[in-house]
Protein backbone atom coordinates (compact mmCIF):
# COMPACT_ATOMS: atom_id res chain seq x y z
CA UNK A 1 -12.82 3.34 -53.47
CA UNK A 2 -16.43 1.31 -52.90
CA UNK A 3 -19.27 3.37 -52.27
CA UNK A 4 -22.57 2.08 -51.17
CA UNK A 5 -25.96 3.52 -52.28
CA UNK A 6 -28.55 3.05 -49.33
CA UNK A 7 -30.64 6.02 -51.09
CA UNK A 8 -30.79 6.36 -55.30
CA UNK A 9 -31.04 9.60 -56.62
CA UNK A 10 -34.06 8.81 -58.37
CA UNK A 11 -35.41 7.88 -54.72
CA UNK A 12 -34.00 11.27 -53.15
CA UNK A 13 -36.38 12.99 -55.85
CA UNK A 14 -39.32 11.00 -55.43
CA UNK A 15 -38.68 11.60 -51.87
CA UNK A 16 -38.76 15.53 -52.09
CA UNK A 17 -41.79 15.75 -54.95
CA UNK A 18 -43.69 14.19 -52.19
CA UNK A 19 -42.55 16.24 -49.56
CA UNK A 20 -42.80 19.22 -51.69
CA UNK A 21 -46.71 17.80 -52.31
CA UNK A 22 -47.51 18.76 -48.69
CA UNK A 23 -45.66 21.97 -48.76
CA UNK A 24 -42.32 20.59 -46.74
CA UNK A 25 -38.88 20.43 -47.67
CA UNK A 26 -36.22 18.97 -44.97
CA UNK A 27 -33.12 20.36 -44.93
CA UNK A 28 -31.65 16.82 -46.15
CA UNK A 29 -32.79 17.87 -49.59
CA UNK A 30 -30.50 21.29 -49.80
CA UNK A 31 -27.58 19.16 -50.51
CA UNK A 32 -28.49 17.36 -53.42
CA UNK A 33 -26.99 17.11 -56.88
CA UNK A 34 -24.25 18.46 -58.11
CA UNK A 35 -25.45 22.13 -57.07
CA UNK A 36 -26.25 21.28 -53.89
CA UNK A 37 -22.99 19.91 -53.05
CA UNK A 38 -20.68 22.79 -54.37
CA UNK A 39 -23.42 25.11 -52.53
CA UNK A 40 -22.96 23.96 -49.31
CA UNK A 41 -19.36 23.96 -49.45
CA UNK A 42 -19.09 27.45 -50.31
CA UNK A 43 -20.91 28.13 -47.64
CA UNK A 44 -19.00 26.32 -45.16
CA UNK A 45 -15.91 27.94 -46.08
CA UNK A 46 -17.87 31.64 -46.30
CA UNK A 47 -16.00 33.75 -43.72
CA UNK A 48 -19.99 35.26 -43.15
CA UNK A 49 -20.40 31.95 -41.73
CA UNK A 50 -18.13 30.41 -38.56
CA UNK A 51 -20.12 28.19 -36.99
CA UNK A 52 -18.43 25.35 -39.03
CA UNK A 53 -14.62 26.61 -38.32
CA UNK A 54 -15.29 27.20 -34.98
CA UNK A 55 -16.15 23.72 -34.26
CA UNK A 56 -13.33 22.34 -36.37
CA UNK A 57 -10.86 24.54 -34.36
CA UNK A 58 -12.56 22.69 -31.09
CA UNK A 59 -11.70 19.23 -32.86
CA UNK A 60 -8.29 20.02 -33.76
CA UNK A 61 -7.47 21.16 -30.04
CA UNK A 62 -9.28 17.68 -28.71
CA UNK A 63 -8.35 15.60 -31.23
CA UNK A 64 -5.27 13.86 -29.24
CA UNK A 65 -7.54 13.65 -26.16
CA UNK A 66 -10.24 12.19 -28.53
CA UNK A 67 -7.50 9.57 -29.90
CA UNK A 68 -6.24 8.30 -26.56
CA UNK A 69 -9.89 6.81 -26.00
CA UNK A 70 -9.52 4.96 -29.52
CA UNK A 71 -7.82 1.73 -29.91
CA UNK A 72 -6.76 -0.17 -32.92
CA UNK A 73 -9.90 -1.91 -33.13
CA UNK A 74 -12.36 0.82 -33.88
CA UNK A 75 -13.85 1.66 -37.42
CA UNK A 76 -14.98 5.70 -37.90
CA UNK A 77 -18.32 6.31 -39.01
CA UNK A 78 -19.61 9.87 -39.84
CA UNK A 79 -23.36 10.46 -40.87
CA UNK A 80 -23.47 13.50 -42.18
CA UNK A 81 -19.99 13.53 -43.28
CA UNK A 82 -20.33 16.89 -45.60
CA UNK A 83 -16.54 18.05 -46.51
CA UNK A 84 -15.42 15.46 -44.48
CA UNK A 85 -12.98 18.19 -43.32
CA UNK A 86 -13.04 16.86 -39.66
CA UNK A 87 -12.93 13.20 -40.68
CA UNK A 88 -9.55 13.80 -42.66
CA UNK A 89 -7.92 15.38 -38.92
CA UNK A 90 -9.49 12.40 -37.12
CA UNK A 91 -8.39 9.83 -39.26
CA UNK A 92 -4.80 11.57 -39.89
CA UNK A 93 -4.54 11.40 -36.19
CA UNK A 94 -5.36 8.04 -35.96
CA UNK A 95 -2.89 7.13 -38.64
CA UNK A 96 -0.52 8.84 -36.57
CA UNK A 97 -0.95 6.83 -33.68
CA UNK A 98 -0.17 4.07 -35.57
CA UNK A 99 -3.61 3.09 -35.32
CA UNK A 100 -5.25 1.81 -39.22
CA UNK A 101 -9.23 2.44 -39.00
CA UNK A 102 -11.80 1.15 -41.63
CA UNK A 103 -13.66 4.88 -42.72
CA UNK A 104 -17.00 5.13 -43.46
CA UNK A 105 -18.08 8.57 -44.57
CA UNK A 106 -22.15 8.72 -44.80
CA UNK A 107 -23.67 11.34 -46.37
CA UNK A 108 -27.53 11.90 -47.98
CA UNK A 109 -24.70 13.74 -50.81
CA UNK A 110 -23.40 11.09 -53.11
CA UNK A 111 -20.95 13.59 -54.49
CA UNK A 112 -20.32 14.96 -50.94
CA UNK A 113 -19.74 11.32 -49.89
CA UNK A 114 -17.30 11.37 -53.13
CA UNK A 115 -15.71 14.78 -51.64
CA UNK A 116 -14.86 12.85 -48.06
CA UNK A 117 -13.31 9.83 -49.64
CA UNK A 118 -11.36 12.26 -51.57
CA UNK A 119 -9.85 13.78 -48.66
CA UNK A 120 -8.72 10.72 -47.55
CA UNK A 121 -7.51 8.90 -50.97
CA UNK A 122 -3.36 9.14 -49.98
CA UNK A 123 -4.62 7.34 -46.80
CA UNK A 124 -3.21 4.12 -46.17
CA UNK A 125 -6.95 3.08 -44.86
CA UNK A 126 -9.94 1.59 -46.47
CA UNK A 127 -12.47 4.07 -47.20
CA UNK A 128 -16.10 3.02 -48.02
CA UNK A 129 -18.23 5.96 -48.88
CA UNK A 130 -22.10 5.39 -47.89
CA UNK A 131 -24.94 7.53 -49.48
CA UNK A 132 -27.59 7.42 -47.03
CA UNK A 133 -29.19 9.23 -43.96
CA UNK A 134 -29.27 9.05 -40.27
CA UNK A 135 -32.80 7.71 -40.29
CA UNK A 136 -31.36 4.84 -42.09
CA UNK A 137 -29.10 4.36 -38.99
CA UNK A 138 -30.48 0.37 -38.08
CA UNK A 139 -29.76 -0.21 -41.51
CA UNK A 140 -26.23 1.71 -41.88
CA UNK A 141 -25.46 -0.08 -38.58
CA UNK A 142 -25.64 -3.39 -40.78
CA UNK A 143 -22.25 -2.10 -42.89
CA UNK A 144 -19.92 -2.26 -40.18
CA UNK A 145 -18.37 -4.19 -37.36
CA UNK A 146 -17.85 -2.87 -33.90
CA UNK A 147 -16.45 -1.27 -32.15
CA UNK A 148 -17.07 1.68 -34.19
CA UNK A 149 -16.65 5.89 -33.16
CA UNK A 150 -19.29 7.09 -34.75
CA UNK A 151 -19.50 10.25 -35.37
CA UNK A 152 -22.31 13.02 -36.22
CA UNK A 153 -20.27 16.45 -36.30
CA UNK A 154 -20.50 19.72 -37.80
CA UNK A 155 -24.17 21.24 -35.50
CA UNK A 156 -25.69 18.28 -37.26
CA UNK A 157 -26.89 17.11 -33.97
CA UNK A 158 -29.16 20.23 -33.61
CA UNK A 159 -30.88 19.31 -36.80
CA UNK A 160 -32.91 17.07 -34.96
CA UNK A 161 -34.89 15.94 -31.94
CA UNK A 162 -32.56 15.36 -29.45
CA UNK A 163 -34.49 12.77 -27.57
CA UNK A 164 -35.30 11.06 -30.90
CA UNK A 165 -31.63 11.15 -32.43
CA UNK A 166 -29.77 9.95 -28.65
CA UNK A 167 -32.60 7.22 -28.50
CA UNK A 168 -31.87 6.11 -32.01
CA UNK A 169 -28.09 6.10 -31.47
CA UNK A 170 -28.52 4.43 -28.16
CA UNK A 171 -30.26 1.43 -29.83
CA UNK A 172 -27.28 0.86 -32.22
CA UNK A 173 -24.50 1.36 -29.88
CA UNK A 174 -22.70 -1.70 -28.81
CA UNK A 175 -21.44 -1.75 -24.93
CA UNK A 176 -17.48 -0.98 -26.59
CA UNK A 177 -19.01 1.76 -29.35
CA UNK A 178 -18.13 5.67 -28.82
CA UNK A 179 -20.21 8.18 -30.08
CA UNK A 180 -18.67 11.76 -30.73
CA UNK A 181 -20.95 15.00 -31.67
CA UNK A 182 -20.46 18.49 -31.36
CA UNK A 183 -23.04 21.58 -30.79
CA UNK A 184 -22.64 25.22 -31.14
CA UNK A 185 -23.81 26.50 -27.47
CA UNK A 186 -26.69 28.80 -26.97
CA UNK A 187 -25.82 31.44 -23.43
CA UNK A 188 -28.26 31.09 -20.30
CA UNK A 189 -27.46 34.88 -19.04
CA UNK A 190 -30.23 36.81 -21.48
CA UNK A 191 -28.23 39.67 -22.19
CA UNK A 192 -25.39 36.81 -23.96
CA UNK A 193 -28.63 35.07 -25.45
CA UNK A 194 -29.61 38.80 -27.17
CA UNK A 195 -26.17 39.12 -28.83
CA UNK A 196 -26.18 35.27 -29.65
CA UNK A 197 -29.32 36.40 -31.33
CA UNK A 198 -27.93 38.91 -33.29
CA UNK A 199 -25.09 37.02 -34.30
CA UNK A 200 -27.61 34.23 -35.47
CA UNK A 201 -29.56 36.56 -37.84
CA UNK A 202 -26.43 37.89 -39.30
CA UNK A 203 -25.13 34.29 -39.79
CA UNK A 204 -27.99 32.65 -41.30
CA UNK A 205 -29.92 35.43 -43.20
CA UNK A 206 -26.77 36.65 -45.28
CA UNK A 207 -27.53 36.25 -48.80
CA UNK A 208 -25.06 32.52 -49.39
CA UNK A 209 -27.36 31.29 -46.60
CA UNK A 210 -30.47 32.33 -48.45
CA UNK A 211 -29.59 31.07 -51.61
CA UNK A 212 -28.61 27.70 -50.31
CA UNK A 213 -32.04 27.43 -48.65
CA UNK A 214 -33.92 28.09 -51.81
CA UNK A 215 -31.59 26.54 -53.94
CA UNK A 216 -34.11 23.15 -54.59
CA UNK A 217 -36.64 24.95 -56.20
CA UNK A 218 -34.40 27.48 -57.84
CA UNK A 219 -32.80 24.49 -59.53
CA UNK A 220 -36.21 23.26 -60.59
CA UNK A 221 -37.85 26.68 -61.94
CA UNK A 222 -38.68 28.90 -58.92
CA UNK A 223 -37.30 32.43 -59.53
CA UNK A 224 -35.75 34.10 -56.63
CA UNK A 225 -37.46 36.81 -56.73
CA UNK A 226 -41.16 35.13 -56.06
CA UNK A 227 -40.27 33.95 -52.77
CA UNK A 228 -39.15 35.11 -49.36
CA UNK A 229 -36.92 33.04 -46.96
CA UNK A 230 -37.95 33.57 -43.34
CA UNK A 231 -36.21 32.20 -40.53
CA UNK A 232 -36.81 33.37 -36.83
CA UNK A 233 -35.56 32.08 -33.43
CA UNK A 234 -38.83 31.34 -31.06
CA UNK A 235 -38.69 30.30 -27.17
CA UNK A 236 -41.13 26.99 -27.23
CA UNK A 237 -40.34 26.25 -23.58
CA UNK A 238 -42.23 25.51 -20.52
CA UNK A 239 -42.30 25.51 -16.88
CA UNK A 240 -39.67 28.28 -16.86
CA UNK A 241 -37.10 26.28 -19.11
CA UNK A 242 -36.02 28.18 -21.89
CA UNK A 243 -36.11 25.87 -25.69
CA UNK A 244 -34.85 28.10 -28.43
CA UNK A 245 -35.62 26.81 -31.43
CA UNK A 246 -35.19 28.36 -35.52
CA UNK A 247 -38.63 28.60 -37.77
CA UNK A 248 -37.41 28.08 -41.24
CA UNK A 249 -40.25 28.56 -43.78
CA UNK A 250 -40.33 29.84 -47.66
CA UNK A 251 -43.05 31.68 -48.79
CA UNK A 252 -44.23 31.90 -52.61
CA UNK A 253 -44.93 35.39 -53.67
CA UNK A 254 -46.09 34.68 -57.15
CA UNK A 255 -48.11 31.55 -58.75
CA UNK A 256 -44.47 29.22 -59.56
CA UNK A 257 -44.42 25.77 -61.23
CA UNK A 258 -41.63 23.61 -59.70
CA UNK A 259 -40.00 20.88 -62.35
CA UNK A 260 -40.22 16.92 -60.43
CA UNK A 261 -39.32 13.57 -61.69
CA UNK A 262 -41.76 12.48 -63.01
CA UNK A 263 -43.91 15.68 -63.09
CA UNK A 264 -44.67 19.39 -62.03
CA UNK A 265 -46.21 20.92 -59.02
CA UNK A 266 -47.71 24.39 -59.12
CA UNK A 267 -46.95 26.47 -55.86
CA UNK A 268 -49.40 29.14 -55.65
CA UNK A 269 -48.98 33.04 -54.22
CA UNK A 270 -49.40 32.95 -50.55
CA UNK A 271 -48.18 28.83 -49.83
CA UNK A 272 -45.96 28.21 -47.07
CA UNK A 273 -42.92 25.40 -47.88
CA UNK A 274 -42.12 24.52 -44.43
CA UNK A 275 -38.24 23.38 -43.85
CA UNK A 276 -36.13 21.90 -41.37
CA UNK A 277 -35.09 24.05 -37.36
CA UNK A 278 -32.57 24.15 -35.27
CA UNK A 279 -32.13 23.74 -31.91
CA UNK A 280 -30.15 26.40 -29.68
CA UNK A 281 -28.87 23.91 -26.77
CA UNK A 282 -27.17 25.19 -23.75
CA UNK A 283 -24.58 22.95 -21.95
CA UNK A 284 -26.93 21.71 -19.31
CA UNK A 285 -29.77 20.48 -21.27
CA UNK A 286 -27.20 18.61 -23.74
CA UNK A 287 -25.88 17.00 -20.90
CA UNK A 288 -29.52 16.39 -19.41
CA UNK A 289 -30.40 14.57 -23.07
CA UNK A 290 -27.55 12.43 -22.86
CA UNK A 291 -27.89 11.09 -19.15
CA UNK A 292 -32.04 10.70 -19.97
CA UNK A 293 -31.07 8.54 -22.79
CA UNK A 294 -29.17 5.97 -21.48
CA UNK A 295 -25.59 7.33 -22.65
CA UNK A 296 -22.84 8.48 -20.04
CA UNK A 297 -20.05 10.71 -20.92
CA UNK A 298 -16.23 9.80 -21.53
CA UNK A 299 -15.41 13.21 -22.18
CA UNK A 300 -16.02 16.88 -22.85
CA UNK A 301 -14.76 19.64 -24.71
CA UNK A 302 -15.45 23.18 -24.79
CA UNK A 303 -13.41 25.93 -26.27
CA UNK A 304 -12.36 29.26 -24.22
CA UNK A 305 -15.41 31.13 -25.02
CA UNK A 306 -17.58 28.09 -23.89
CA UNK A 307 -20.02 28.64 -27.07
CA UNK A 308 -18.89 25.34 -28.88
CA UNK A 309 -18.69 21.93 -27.60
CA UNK A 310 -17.44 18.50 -28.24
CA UNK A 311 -18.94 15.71 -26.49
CA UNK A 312 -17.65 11.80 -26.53
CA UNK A 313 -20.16 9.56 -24.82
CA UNK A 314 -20.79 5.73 -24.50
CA UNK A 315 -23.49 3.18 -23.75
CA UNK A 316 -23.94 3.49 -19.75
């Protein structure tokens, strides 16, 4: 199977010693390497954390509704591809249909990319794994032909600006292009939001979570023990619209050195590494985002408890 390297590894790592230099480190950078690869997909199969299952249960029970939109023209594209669990039950659908799509599972992960395309090997497709990022998107957009379903699944889509990201997908859409996402819903009535809350803190401060967080510098000579992993849920709205959005910070307890190609850099006791958020979207201000941007919708999904949703849109 051909895979494509947009990003080296020995880019990735220059990439995060000079992040790392200003006391950041984006999330992109928890799933590197061999470690960070087999990390993550613990995680995503830890029973302490069902965000990821819940939204593949929302696929599987849209999935035919999904396909019915798709014809035999259209390649599948997924940035952010991780397990590629989700691919495999689009594409198996597809084949089903009798429908043969070119796959194109993207991923900042070469060896998650390599964990996709293995999901898919019996196939009767062709698979071209991509190791890159969605900021590379005008230049990912140059490896296939549309019409393509691209895809960004998984909460990825709350990883990031949501003006910024629909903008940037907007620009690289062609008029026949479909672009699928999904987004774990945040409640409007605030005694839901409070238990959403709690649910949130139990989800992402149990100790997998915590160790995949840190897991970059504990790789590279930070001991657990000399740092703290805070993450907290803040309200950054205005004009009586409620934003929730995470925090996600480490802080060094004790003087560390961290190991970088091609050198060291000291962390001292008290330094704040500052890491990726999340967004907590309710339905309404997705669906605000997408009309603002120039995208309509084809379709939507939500599941019974209305807390996960599925969202197929187009160029307008």
């Amino acid at each position: 199977m051909k895979k494509i390297e947009l990003l080296t590894k020995k880019e990735l790592e220059r990439q995060f010693c000079e992040c790392l230099i200003r006391r950041e480190m984006p999330d992109e950078f928890l799933y590197l390497g061999d470690t960070g690869s087999k990390n993550w997909l613990a995680l995503d199969e830890s029973a302490e954390f069902t965000v990821a299952t819940s939204l593949t249960d929302l696929l599987r029970q849209s999935i035919d509704a999904i396909a019915s939109h798709i014809s035999s023209k259209f390649d599948v594209v997924s940035i952010g591809v991780g397990s590629g669990q989700k691919e495999q039950i689009l594409v198996e659908t597809l084949i089903r249909q009798g429908l043969s799509p070119k796959y194109y599972p993207v991923d900042v992960s070469s060896e998650l990319v390599d964990v996709a395309l293995s999901r898919v090997i019996d196939m009767d497709v062709e698979k071209v794994g991509i190791v890159g990022n969605l900021k590379q998107l005008a230049l990912l957009r140059q490896c296939w032909k549309p019409p393509v379903l691209l895809c960004l699944l998984g909460n990825n889509f709350c990883n990031y600006e949501p003006d910024t990201l629909l903008s940037s997908v907007y620009n690289q859409l062609e008029a026949d292009d479909l672009f699928l996402f999904d987004c774990h819903l945040f409640p409007t009535d605030r005694e839901q939001q409070k238990l959403a809350q709690e649910s949130f803190d139990r989800a992402y401060h149990n100790p997998p979570n915590v160790a995949f967080n840190i897991s970059p510098l504990t790789q590279r000579g930070l001991n657990p023990e000399n740092c703290s992993f805070q993450l907290n849920l803040i309200n950054i709205g205005s004009k009586g619209e409620d934003i929730f959005r995470t925090i996600k910070l480490i802080r060094i307890l004790r003087d560390t050195t961290i190991q970088c190609e091609p050198g060291s850099i000291k962390l001292a006791a008290g330094e704040i590494i500052r890491m990726g958020f999340t967004y907590l979207h309710t339905e309404k201000q997705i669906r605000e985002h997408i009309k603002q941007n120039g995208l309509t919708e084809v379709e939507i999904f939500l599941n019974d408890k209305a807390d996960n949703i599925l969202l197929l849109v187009k160029k307008q």
